[in-house]
PDB file of N, CA and C in Angstrom:
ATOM      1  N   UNK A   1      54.925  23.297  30.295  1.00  0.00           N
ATOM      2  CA  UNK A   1      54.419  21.977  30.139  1.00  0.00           C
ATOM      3  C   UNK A   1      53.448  21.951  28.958  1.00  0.00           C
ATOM      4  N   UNK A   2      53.378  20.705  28.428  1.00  0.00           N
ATOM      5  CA  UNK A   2      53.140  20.752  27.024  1.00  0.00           C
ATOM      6  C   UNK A   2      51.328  20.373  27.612  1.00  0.00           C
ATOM      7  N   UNK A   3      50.276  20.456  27.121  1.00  0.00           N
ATOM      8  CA  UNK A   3      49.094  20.471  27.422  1.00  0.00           C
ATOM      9  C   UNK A   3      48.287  19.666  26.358  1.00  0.00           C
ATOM     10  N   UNK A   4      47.955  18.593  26.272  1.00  0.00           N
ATOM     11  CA  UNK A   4      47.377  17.730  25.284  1.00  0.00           C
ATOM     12  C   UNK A   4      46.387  17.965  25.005  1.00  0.00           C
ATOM     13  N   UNK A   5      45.891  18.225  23.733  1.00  0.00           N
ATOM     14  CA  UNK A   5      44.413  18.526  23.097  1.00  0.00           C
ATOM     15  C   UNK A   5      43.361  17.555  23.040  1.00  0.00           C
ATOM     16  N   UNK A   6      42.771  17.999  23.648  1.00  0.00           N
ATOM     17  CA  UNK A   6      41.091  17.084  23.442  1.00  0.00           C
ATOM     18  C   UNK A   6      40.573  17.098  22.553  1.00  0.00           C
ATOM     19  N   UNK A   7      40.538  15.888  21.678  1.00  0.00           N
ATOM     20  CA  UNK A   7      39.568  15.974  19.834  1.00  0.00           C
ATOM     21  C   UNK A   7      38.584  15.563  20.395  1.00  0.00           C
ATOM     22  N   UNK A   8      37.623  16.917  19.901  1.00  0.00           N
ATOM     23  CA  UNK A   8      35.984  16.609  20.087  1.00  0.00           C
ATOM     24  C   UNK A   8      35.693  15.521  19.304  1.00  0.00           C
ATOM     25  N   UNK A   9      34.874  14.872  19.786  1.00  0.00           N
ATOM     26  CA  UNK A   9      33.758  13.371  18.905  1.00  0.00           C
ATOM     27  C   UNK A   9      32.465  14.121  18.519  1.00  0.00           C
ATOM     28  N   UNK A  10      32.874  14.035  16.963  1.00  0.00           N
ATOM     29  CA  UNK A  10      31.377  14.183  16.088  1.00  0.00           C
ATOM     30  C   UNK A  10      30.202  13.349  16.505  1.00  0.00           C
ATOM     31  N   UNK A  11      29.423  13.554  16.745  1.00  0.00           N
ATOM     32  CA  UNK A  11      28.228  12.962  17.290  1.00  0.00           C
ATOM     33  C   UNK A  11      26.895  13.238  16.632  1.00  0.00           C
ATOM     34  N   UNK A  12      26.030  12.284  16.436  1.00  0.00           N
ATOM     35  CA  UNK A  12      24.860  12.295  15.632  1.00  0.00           C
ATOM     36  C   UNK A  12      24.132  13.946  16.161  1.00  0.00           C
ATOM     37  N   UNK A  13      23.248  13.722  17.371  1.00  0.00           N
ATOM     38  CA  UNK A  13      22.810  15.217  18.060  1.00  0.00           C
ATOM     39  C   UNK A  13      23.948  16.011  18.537  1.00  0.00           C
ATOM     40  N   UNK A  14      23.902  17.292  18.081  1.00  0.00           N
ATOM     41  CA  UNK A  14      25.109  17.731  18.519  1.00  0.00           C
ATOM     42  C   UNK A  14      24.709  18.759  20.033  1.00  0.00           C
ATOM     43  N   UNK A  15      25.797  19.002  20.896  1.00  0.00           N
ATOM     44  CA  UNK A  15      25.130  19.792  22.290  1.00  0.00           C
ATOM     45  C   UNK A  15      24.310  20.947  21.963  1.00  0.00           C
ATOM     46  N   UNK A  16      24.883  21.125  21.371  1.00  0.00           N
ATOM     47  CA  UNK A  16      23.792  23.612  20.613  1.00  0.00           C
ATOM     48  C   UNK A  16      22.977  22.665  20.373  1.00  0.00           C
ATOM     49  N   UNK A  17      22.328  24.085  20.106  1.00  0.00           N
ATOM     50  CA  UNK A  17      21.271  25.059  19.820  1.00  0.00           C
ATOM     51  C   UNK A  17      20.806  24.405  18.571  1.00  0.00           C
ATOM     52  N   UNK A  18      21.733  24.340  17.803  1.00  0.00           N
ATOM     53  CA  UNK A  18      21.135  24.263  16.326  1.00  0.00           C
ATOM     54  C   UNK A  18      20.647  23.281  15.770  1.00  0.00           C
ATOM     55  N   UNK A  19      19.550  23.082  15.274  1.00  0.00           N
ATOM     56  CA  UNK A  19      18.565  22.208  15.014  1.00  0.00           C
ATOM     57  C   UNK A  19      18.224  21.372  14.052  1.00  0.00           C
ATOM     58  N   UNK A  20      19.021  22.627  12.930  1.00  0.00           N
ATOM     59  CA  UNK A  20      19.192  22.262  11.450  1.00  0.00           C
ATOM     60  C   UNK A  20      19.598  21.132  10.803  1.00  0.00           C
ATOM     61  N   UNK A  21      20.949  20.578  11.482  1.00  0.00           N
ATOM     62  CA  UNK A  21      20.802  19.405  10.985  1.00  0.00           C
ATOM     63  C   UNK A  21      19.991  18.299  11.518  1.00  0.00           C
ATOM     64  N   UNK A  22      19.710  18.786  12.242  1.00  0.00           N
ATOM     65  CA  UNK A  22      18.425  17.438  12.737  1.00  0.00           C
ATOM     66  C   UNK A  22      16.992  17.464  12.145  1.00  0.00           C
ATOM     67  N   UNK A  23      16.452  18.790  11.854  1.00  0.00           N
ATOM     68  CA  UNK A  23      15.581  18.884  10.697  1.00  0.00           C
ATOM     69  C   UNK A  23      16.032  18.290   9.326  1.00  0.00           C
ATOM     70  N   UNK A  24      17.233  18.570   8.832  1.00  0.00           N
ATOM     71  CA  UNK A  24      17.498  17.875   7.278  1.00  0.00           C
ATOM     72  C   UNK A  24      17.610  16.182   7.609  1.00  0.00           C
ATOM     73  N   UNK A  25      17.831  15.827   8.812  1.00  0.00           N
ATOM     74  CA  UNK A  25      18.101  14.280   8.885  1.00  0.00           C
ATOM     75  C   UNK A  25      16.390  13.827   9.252  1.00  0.00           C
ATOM     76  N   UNK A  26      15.530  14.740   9.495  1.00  0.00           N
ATOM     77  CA  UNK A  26      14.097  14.559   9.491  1.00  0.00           C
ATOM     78  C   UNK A  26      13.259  14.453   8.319  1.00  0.00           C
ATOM     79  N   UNK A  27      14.277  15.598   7.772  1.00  0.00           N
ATOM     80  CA  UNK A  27      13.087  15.790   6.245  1.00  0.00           C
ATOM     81  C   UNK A  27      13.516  14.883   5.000  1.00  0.00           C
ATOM     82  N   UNK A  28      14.717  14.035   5.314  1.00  0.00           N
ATOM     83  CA  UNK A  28      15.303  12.958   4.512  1.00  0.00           C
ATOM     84  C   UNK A  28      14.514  11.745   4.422  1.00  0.00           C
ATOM     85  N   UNK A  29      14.209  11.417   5.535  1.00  0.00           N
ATOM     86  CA  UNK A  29      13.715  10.204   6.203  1.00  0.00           C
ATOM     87  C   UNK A  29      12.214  10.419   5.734  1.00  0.00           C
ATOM     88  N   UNK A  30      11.440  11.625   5.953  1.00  0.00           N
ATOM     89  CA  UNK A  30      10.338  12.181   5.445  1.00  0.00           C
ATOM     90  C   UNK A  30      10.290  11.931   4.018  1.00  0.00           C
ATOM     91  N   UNK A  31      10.640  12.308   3.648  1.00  0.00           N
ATOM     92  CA  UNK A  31      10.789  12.270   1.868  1.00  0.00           C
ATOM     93  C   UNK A  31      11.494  10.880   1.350  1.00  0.00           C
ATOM     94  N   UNK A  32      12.043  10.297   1.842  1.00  0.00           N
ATOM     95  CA  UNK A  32      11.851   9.000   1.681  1.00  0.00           C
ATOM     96  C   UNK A  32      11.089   7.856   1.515  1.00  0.00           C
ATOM     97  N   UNK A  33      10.212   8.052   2.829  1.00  0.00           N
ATOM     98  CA  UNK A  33       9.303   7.432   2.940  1.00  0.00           C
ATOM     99  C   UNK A  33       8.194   8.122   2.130  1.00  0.00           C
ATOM    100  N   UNK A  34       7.858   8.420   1.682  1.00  0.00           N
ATOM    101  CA  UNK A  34       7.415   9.533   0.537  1.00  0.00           C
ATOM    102  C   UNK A  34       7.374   9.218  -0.596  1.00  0.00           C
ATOM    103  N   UNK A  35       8.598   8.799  -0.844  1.00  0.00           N
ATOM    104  CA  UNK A  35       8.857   8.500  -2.139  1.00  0.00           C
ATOM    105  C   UNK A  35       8.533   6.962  -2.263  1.00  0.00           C
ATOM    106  N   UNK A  36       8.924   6.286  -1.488  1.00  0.00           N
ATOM    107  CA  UNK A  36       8.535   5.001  -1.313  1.00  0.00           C
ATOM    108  C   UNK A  36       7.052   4.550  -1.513  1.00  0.00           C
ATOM    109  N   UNK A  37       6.118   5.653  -0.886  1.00  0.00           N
ATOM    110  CA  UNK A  37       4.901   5.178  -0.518  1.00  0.00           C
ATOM    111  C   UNK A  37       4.418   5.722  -1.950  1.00  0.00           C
ATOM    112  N   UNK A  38       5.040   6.525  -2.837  1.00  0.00           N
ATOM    113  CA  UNK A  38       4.723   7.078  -4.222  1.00  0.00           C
ATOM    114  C   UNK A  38       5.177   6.017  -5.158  1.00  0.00           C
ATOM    115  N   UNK A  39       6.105   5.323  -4.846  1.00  0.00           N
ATOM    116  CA  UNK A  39       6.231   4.028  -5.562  1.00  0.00           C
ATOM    117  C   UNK A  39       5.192   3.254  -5.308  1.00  0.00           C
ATOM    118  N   UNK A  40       4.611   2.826  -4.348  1.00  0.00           N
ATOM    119  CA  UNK A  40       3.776   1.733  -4.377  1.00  0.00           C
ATOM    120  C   UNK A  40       2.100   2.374  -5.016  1.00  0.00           C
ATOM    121  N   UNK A  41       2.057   3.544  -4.624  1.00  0.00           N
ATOM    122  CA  UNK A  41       0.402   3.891  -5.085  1.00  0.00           C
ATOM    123  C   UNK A  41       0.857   3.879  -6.802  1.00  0.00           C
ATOM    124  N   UNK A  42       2.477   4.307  -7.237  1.00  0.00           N
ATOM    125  CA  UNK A  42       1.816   3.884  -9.044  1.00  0.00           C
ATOM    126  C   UNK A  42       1.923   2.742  -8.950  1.00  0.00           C
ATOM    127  N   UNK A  43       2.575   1.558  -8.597  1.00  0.00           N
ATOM    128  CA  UNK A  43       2.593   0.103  -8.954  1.00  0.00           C
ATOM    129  C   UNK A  43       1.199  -0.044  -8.929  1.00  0.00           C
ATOM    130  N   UNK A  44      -0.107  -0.004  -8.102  1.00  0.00           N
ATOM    131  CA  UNK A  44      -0.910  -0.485  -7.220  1.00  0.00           C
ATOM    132  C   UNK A  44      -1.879   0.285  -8.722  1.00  0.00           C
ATOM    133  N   UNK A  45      -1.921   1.558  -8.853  1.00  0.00           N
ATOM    134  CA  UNK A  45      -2.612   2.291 -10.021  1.00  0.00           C
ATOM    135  C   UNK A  45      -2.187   1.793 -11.779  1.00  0.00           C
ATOM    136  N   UNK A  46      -0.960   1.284 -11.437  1.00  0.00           N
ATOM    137  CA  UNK A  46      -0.456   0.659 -13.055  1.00  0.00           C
ATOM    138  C   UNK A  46      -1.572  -0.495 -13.217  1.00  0.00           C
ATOM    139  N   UNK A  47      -1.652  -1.235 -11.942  1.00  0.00           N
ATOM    140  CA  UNK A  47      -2.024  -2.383 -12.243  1.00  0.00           C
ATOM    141  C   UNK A  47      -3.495  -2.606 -12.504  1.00  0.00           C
ATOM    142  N   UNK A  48      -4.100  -1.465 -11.680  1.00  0.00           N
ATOM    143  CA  UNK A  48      -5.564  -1.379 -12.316  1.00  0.00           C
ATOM    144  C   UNK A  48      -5.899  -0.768 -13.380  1.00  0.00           C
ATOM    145  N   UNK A  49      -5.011   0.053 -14.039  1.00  0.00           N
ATOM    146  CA  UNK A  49      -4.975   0.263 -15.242  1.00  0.00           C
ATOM    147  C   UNK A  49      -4.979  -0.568 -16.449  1.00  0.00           C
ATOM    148  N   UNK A  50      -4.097  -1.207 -15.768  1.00  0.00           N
ATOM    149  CA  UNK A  50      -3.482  -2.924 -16.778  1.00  0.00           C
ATOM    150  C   UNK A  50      -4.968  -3.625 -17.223  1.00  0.00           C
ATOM    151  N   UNK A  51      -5.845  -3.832 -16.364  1.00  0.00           N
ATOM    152  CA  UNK A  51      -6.804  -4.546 -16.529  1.00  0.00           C
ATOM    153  C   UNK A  51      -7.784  -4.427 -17.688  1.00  0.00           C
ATOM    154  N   UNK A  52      -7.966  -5.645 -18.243  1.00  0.00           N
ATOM    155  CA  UNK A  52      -8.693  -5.360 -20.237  1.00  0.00           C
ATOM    156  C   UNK A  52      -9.969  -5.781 -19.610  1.00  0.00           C
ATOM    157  N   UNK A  53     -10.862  -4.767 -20.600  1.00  0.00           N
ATOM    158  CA  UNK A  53     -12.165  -4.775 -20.443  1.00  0.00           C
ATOM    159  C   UNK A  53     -13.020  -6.201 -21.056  1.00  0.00           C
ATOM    160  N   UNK A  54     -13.857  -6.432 -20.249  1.00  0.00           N
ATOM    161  CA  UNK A  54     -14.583  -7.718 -20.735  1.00  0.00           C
ATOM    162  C   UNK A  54     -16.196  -7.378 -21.003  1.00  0.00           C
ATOM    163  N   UNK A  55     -16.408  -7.791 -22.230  1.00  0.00           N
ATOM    164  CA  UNK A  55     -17.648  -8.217 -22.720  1.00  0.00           C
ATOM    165  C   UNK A  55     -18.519  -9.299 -22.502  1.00  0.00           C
ATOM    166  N   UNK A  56     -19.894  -9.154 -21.869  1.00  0.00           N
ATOM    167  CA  UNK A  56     -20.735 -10.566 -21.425  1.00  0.00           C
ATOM    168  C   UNK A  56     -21.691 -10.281 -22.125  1.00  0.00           C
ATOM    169  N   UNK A  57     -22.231 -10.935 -23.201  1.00  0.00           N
ATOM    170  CA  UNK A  57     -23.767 -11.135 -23.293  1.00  0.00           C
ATOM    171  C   UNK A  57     -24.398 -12.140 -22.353  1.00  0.00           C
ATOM    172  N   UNK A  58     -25.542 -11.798 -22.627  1.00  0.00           N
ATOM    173  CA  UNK A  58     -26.967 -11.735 -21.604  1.00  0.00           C
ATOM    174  C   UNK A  58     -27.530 -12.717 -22.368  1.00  0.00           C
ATOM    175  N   UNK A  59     -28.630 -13.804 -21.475  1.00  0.00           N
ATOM    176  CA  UNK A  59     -29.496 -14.332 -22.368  1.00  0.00           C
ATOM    177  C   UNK A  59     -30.485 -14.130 -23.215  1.00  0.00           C
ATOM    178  N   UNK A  60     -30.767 -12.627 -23.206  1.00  0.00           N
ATOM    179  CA  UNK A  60     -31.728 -11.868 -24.033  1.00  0.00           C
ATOM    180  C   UNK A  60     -30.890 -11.270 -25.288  1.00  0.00           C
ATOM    181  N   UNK A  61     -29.170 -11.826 -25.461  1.00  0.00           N
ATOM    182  CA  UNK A  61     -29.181 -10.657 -26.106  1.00  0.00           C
ATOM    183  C   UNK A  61     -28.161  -9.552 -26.280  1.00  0.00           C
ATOM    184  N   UNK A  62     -28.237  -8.795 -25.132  1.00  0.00           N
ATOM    185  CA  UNK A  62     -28.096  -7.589 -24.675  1.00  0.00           C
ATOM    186  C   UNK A  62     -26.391  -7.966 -24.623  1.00  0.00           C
ATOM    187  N   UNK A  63     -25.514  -7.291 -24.835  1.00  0.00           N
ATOM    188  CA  UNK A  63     -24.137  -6.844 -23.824  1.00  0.00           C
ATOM    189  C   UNK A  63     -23.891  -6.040 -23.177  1.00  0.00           C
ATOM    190  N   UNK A  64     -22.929  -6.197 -22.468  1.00  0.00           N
ATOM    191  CA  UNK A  64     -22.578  -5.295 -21.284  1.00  0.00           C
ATOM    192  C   UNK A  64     -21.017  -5.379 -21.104  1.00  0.00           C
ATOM    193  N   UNK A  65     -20.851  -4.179 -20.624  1.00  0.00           N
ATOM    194  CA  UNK A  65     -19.201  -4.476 -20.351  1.00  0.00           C
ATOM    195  C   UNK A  65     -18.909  -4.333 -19.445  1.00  0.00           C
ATOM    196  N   UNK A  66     -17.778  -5.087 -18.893  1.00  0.00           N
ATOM    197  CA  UNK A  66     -17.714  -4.755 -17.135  1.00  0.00           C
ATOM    198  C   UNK A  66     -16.559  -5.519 -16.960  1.00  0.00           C
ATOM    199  N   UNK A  67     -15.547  -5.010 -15.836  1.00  0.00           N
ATOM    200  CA  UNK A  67     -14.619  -5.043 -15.582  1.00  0.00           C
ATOM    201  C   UNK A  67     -13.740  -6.782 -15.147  1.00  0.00           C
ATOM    202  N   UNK A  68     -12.099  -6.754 -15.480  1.00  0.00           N
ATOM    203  CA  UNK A  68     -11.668  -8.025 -14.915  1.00  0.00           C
ATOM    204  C   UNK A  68     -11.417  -7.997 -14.007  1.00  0.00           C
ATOM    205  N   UNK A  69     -11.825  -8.967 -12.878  1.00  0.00           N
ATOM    206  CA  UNK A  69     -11.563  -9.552 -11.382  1.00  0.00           C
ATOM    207  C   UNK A  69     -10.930 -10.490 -11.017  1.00  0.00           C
ATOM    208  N   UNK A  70     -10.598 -10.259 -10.317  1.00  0.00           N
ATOM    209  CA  UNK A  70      -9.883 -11.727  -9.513  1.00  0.00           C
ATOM    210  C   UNK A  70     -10.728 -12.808  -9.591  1.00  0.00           C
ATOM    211  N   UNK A  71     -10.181 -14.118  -9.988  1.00  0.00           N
ATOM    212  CA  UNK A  71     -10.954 -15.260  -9.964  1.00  0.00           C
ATOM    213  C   UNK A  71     -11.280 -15.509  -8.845  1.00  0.00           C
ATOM    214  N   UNK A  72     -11.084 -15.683  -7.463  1.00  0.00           N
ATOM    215  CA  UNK A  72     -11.674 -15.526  -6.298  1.00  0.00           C
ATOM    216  C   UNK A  72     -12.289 -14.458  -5.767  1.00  0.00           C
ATOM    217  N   UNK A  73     -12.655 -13.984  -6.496  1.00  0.00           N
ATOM    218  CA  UNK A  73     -13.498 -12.507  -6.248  1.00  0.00           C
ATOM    219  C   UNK A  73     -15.379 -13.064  -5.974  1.00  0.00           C
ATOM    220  N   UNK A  74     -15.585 -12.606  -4.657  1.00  0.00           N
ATOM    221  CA  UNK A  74     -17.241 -12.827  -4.749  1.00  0.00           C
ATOM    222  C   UNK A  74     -17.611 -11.683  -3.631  1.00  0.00           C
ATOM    223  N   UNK A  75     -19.006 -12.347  -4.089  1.00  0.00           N
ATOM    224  CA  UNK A  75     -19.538 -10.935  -3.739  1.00  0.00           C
ATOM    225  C   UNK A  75     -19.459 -11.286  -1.966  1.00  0.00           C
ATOM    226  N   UNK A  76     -19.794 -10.392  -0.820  1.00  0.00           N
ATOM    227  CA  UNK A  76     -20.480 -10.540   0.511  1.00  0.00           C
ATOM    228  C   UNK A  76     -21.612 -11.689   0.303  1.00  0.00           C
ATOM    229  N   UNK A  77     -22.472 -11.233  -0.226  1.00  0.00           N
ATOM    230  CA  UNK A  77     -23.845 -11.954  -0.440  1.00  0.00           C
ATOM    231  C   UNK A  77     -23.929 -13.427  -0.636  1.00  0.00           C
ATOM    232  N   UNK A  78     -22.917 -13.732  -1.865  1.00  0.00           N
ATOM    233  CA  UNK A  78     -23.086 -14.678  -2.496  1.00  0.00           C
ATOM    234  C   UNK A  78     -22.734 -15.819  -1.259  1.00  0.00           C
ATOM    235  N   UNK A  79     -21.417 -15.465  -0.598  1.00  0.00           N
ATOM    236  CA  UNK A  79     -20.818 -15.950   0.599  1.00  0.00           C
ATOM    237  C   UNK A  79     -21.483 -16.033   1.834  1.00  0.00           C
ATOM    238  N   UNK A  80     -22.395 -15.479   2.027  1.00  0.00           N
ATOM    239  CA  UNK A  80     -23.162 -15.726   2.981  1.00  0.00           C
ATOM    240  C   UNK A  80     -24.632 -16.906   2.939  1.00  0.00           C
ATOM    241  N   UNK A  81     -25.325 -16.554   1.615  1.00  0.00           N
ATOM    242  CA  UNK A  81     -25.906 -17.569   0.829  1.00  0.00           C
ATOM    243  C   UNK A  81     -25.117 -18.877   0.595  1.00  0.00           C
ATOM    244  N   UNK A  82     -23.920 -19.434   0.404  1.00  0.00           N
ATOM    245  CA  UNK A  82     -23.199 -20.580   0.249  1.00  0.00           C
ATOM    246  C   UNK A  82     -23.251 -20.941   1.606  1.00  0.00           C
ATOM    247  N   UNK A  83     -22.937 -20.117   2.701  1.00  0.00           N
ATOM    248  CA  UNK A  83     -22.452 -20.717   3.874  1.00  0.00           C
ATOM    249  C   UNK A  83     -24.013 -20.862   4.768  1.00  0.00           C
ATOM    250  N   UNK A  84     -24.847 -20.077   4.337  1.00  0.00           N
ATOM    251  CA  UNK A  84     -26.001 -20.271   4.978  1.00  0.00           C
ATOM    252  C   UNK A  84     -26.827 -21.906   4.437  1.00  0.00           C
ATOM    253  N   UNK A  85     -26.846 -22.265   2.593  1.00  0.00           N
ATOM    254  CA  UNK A  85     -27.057 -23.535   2.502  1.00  0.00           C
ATOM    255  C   UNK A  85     -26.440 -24.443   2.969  1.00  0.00           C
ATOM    256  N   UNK A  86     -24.858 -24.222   2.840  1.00  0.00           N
ATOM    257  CA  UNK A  86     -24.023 -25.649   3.677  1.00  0.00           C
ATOM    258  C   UNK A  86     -24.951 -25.907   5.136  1.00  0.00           C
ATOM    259  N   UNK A  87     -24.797 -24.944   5.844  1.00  0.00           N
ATOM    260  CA  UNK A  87     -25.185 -25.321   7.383  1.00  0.00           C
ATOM    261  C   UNK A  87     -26.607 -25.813   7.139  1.00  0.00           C
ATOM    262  N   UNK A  88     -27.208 -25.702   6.889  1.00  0.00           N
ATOM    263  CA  UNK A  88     -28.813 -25.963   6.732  1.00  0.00           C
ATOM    264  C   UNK A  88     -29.239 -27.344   5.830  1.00  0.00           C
ATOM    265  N   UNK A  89     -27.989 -27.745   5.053  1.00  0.00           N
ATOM    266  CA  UNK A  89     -27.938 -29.266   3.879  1.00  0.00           C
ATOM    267  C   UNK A  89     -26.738 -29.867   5.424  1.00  0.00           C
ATOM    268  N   UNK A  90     -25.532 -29.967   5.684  1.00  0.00           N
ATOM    269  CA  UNK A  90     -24.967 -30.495   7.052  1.00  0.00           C
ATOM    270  C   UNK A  90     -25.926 -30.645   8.114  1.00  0.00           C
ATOM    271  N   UNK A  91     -26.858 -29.295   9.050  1.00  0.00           N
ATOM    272  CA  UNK A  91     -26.876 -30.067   9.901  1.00  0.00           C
ATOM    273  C   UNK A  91     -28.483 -30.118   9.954  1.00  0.00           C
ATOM    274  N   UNK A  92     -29.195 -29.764   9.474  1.00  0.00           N
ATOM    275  CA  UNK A  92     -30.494 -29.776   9.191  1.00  0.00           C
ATOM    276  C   UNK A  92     -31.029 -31.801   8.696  1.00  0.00           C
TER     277      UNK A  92
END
């Protein structure tokens, strides 16, 4: 009698022992994301690079040089001082 063969199914984890390919499908994914996250720190470093230096004189005079910011850029302080006069000109 003729005896029909069973085709094994390739399967992602395989039953053994062996580990190996599940380490290379680890260290892919690893290094991927890797590489990815190495893409974004140069985008992120290009761009502060990018930035042209600015010159302010002073009312005495004097210059200084100091860096470009975001136009919505403020300080903690300043923001707390704005929001401390509003409340105090509102409800005062």
């Amino acid at each position: 009698m003729l005896k029909a063969k069973r085709v094994k199914k390739n399967t992602l984890l395989p039953d053994s022992k062996d580990i190996l390919p599940l380490c290379f499908v680890g260290l892919t994914i690893f290094s991927s994301f890797t590489f990815l996250f190495l893409l974004f720190l140069s985008f992120r470093v290009n761009q502060i690079a990018a930035k042209k230096t600015t010159f302010v004189q002073l009312v005495d005079g004097r210059s200084l040089v100091t860096r470009e910011q975001d136009e919505f850029y403020r300080h903690p302080e300043v923001i707390k001082d704005t929001v401390r006069q509003w409340l105090s000109l509102t409800f005062d």
